[in-house]
N, C-alpha and C. Protein backbone atom coordinates (compact mmCIF):
# COMPACT_ATOMS: atom_id res chain seq x y z
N UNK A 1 -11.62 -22.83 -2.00
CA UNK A 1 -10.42 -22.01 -1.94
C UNK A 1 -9.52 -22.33 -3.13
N UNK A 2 -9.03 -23.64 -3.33
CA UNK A 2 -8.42 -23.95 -4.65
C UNK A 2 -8.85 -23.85 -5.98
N UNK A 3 -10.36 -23.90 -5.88
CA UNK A 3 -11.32 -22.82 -7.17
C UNK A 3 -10.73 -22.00 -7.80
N UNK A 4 -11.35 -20.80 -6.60
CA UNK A 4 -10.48 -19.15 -7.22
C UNK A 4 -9.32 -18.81 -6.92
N UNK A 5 -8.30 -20.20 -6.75
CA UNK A 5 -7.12 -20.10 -6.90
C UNK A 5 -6.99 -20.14 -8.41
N UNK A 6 -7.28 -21.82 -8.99
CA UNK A 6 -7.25 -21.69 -10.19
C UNK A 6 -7.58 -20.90 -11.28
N UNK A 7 -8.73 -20.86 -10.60
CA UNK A 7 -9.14 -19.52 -11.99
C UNK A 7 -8.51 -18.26 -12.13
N UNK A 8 -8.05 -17.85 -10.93
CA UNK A 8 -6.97 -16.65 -11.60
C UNK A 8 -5.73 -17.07 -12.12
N UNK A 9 -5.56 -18.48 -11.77
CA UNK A 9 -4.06 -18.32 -12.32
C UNK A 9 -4.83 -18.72 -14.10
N UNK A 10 -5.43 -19.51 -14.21
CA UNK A 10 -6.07 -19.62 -15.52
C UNK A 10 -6.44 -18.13 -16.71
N UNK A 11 -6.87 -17.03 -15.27
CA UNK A 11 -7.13 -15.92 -16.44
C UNK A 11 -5.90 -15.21 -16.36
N UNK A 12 -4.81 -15.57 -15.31
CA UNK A 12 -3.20 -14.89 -15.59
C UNK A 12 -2.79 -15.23 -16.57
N UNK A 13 -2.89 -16.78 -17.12
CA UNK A 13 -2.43 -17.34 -18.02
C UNK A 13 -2.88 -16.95 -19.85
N UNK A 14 -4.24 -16.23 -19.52
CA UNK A 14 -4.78 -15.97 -20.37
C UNK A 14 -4.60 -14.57 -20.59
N UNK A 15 -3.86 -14.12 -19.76
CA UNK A 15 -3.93 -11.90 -19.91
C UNK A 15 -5.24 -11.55 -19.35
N UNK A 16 -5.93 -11.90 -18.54
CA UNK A 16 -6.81 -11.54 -18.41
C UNK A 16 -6.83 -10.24 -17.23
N UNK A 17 -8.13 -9.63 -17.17
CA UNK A 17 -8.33 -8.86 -15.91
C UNK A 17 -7.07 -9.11 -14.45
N UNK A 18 -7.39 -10.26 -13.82
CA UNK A 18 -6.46 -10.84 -12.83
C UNK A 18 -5.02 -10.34 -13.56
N UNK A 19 -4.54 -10.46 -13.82
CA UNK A 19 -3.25 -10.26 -14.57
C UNK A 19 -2.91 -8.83 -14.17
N UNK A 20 -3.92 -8.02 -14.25
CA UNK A 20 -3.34 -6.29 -14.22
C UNK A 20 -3.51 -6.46 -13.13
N UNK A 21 -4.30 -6.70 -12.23
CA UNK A 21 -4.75 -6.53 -10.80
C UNK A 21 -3.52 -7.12 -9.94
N UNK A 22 -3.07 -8.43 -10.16
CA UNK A 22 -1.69 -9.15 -9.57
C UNK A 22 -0.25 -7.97 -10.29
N UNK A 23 -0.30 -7.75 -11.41
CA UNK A 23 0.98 -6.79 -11.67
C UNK A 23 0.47 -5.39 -10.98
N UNK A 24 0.07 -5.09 -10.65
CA UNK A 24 -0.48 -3.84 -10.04
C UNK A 24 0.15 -3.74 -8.63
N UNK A 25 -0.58 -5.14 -7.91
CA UNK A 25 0.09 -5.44 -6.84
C UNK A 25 1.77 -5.99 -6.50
N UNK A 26 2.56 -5.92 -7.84
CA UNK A 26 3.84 -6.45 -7.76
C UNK A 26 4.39 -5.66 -7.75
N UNK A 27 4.14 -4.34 -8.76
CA UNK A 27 4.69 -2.80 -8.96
C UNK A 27 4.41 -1.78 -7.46
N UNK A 28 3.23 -2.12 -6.87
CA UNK A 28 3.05 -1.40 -5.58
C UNK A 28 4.16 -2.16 -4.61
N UNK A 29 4.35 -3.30 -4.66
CA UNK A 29 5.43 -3.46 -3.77
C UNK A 29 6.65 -3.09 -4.04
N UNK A 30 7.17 -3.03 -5.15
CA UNK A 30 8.09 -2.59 -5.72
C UNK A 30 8.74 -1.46 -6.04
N UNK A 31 7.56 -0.92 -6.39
CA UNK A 31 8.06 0.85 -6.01
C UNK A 31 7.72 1.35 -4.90
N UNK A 32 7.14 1.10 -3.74
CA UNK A 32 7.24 1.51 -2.21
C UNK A 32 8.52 1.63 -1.83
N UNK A 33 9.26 0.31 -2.06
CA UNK A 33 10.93 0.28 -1.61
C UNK A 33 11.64 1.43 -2.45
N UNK A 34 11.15 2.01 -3.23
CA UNK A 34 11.93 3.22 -3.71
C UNK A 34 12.04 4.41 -2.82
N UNK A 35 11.29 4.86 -2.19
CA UNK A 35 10.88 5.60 -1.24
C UNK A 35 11.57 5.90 -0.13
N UNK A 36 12.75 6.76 0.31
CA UNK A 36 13.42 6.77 1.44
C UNK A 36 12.25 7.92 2.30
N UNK A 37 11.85 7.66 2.67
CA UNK A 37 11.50 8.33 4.08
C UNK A 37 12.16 8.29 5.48
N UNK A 38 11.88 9.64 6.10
CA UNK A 38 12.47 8.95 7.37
C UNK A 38 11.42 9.51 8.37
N UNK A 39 11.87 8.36 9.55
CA UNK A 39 11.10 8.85 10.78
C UNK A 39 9.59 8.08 10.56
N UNK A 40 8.56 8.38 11.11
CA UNK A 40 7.36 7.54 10.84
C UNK A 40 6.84 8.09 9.69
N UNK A 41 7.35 8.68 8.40
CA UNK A 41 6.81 8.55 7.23
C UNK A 41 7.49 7.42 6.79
N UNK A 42 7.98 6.73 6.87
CA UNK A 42 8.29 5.15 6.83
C UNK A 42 7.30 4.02 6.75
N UNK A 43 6.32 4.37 7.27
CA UNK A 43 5.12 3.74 7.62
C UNK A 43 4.50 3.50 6.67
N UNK A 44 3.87 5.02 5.95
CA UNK A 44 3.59 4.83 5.00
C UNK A 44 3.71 4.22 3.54
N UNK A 45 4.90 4.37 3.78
CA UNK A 45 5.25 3.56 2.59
C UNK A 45 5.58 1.78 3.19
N UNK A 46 5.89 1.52 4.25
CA UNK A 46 5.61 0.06 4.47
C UNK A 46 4.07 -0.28 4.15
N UNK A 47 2.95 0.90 4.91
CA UNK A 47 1.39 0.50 4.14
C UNK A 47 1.25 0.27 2.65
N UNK A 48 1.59 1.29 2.18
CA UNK A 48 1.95 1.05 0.38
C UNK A 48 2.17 -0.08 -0.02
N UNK A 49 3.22 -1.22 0.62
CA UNK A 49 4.17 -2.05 0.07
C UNK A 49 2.51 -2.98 0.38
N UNK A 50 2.12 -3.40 1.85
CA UNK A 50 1.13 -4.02 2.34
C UNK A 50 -0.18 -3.84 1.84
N UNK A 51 -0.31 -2.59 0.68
CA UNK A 51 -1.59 -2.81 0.14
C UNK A 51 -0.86 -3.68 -1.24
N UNK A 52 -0.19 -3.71 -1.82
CA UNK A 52 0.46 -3.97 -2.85
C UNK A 52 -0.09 -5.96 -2.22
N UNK A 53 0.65 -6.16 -1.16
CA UNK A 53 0.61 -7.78 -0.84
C UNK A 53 -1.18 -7.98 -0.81
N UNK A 54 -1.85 -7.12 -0.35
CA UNK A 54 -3.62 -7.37 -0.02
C UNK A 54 -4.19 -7.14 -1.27
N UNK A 55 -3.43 -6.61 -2.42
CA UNK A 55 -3.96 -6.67 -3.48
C UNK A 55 -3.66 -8.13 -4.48
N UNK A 56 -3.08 -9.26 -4.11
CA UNK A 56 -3.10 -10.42 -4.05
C UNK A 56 -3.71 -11.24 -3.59
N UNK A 57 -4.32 -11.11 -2.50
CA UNK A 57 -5.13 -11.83 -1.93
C UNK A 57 -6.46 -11.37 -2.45
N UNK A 58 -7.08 -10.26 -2.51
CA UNK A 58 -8.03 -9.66 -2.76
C UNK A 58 -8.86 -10.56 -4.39
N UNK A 59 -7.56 -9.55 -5.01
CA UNK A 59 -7.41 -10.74 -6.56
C UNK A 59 -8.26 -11.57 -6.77
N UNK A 60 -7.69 -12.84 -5.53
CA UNK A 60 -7.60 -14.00 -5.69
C UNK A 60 -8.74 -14.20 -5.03
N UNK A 61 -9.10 -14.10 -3.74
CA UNK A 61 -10.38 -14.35 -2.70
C UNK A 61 -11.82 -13.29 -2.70
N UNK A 62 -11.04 -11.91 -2.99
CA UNK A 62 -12.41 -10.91 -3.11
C UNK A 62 -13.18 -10.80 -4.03
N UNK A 63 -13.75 -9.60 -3.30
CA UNK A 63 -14.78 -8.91 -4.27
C UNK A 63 -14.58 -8.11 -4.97
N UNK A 64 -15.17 -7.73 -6.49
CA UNK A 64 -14.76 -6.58 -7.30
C UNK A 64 -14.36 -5.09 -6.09
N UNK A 65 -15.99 -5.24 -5.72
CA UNK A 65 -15.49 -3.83 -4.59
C UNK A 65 -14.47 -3.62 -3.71
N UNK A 66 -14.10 -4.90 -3.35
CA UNK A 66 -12.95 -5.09 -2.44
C UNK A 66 -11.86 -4.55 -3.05
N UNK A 67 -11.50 -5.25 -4.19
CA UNK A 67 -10.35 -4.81 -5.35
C UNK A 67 -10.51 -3.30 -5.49
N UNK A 68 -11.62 -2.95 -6.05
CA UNK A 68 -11.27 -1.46 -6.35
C UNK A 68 -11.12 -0.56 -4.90
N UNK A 69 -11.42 -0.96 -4.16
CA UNK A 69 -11.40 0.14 -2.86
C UNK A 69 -10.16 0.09 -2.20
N UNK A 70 -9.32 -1.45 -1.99
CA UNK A 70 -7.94 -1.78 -1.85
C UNK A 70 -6.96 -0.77 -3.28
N UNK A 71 -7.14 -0.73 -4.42
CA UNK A 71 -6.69 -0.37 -5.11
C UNK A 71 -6.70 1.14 -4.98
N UNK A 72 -7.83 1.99 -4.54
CA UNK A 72 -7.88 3.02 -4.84
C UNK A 72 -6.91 3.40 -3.50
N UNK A 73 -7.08 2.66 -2.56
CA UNK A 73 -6.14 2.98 -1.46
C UNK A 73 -4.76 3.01 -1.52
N UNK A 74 -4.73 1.79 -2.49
CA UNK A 74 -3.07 1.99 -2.97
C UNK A 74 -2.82 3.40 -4.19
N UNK A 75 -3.67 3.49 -4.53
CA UNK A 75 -3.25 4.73 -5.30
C UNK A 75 -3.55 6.09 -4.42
N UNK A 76 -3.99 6.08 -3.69
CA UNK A 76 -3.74 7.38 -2.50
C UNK A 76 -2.34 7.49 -1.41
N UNK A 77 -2.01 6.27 -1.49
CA UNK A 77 -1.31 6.03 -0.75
C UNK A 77 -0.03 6.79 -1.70
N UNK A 78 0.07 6.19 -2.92
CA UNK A 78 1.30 6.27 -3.65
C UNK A 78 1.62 8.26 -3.90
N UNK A 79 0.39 8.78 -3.99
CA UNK A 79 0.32 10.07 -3.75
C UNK A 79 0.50 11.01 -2.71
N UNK A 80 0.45 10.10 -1.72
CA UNK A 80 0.63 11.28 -0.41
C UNK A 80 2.13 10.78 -0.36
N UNK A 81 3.00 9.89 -0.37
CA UNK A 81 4.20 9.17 -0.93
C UNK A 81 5.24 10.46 -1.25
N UNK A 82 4.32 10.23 -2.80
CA UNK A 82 4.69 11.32 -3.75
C UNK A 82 4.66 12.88 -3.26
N UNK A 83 4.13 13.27 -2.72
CA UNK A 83 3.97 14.75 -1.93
C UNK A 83 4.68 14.72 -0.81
N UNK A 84 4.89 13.85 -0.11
CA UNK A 84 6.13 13.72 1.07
C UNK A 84 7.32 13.66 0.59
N UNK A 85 7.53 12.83 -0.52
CA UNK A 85 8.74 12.97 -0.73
C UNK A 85 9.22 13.91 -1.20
N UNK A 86 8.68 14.33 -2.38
CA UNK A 86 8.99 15.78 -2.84
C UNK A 86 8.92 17.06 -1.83
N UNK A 87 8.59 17.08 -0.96
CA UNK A 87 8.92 18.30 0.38
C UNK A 87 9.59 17.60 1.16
N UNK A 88 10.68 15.89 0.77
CA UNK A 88 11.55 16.06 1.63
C UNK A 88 12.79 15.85 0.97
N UNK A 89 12.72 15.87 -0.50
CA UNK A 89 14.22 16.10 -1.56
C UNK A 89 15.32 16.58 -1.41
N UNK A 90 14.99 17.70 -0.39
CA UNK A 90 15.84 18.68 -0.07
C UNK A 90 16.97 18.00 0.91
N UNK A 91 16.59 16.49 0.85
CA UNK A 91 17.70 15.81 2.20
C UNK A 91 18.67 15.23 1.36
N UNK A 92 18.57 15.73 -0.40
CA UNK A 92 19.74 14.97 -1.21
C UNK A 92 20.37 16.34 -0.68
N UNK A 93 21.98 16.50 -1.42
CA UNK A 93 22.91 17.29 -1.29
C UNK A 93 23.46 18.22 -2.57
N UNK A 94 23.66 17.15 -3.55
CA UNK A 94 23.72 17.10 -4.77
C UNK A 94 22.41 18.17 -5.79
N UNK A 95 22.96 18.84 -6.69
CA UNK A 95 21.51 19.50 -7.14
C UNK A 95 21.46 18.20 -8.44
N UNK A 96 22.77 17.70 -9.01
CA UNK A 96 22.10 16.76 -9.95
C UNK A 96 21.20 15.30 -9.59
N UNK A 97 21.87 15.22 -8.22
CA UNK A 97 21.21 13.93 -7.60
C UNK A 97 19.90 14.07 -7.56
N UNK A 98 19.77 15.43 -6.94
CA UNK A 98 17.91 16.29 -6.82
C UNK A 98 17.21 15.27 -7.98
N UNK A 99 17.66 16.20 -9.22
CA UNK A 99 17.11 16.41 -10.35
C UNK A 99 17.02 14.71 -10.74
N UNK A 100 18.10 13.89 -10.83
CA UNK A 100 17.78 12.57 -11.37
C UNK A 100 17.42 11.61 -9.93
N UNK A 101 17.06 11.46 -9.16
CA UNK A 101 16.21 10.75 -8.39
C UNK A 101 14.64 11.54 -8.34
N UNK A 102 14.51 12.80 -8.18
CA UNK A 102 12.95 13.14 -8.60
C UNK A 102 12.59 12.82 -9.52
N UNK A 103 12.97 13.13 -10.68
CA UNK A 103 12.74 12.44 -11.92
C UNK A 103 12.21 11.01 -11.88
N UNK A 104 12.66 9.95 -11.72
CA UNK A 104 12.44 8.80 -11.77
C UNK A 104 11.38 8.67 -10.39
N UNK A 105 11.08 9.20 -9.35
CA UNK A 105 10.16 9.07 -8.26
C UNK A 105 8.61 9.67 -8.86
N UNK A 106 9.12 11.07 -9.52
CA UNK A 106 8.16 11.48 -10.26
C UNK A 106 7.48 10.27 -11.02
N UNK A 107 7.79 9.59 -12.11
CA UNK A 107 7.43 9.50 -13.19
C UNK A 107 7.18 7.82 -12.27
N UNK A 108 7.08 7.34 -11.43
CA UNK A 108 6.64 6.30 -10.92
C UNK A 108 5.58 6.35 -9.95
N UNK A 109 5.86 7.98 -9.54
CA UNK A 109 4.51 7.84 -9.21
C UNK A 109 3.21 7.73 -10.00
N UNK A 110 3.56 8.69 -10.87
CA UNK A 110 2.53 9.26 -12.08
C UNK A 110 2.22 7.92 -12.67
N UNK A 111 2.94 6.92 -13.15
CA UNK A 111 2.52 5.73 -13.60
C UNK A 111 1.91 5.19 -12.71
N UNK A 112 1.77 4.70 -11.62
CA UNK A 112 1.31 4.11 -10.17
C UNK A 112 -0.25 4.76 -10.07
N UNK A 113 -0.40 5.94 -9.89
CA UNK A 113 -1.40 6.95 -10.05
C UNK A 113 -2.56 6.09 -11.26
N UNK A 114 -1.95 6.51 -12.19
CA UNK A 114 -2.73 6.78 -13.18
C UNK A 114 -3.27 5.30 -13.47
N UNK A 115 -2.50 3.97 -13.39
CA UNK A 115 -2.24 2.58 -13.41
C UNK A 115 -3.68 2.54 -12.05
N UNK A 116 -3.66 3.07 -11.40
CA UNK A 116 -4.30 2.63 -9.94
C UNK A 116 -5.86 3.12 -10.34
N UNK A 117 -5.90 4.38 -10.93
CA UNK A 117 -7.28 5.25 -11.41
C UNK A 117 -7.91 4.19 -12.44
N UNK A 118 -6.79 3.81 -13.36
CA UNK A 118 -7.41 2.82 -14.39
C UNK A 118 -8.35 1.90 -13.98
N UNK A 119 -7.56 0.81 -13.13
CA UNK A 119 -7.78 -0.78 -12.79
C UNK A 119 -8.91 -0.55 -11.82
N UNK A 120 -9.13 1.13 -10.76
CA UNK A 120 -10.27 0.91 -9.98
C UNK A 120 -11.74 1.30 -10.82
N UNK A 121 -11.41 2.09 -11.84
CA UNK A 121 -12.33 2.18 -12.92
C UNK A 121 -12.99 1.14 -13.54
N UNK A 122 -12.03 0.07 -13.70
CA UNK A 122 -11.96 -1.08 -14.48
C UNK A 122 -13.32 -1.53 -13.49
N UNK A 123 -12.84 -1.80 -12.73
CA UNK A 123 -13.31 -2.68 -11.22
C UNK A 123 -14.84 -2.23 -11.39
N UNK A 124 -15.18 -0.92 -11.32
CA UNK A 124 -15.88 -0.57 -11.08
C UNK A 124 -16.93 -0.89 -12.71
N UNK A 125 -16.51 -0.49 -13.52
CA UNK A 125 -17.32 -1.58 -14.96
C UNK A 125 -17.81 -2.37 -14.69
N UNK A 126 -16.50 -3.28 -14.52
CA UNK A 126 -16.91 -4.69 -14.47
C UNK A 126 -17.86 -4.96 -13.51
N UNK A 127 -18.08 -4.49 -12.07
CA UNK A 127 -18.72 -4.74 -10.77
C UNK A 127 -20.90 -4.31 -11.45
N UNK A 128 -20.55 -3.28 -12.48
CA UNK A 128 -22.31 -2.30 -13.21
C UNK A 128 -22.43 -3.79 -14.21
N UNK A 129 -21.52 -3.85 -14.83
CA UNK A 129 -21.85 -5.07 -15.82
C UNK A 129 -22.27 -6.08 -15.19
N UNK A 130 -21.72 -7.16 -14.39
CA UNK A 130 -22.17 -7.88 -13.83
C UNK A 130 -23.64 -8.16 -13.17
N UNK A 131 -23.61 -6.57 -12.35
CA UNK A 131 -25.30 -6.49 -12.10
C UNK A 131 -26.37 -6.28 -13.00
N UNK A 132 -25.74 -5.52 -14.46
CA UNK A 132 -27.02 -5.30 -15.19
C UNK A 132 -27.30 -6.98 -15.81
N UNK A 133 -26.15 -7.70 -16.19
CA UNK A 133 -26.31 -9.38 -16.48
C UNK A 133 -26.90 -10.08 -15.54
N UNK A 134 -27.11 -9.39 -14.23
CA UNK A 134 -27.96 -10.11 -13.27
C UNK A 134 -26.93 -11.24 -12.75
N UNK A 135 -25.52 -11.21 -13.04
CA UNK A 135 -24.54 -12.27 -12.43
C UNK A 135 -23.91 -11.91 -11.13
N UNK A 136 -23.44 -12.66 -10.55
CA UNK A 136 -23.07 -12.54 -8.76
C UNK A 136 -21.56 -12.89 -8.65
N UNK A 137 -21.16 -11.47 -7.97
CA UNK A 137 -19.89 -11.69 -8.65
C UNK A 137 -18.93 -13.13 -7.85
């Protein structure tokens, strides 16, 4: 257990892979709390925040597949998010408030998204490489 503790903090230290995968998971917790929902779309975005924390552990204890399938979940998650919230905007009052809180929800999702498509891509490389090297991950 204190192994592949070290070694990620070793390849954090180094920029490595681990590095995007742990900031991935810091930004999913982080921008979940942006998210006012109400009522049990609340949930969802508490799941959001909780894949964000399992993408730490994962990191650290899993498997490539684990990582990318946790990941891709957090990036579905951040999208249906994103589509709830935007059909529920209409609970600002303000049309400039509209305009500058979508804005910034927008453009965090879209980073979140696209950040999430990357790293499970990544995952998924790295997971073909490994097997064609005949290494265990």
């Amino acid at each position: 257990m204190k192994t592949k503790l070290r070694k990620t903090l070793e390849a954090v230290w180094y920029a490595a892979g681990p590095a995007q995968y742990l900031m991935y998971g810091v930004w999913a917790i982080a921008i979940s709390g942006m998210f006012h929902l109400d009522g049990n779309l609340q949930l969802l975005a508490t799941a959001w925040k909780f894949s964000g924390f399992a993408i730490f552990v994962v990191t650290i204890w899993g498997t490539l597949r684990q990582k990318m399938l946790l990941i891709l979940t957090s990036t579905i998650l951040a999208l249906m998010i994103g589509a709830l919230y935007t059909s529920h905007a209409v609970m600002f009052s303000d049309a400039d408030t509209i305009r500058a809180a979508t804005q910034s929800h927008y453009m965090a999702i879209v980073v979140m998204v696209g950040w999430g498509y990357y790293l499970a891509n990544l995952c998924a490389r790295q997971s073909l490489e490994f097997k064609k090297a005949g290494i265990d991950e």
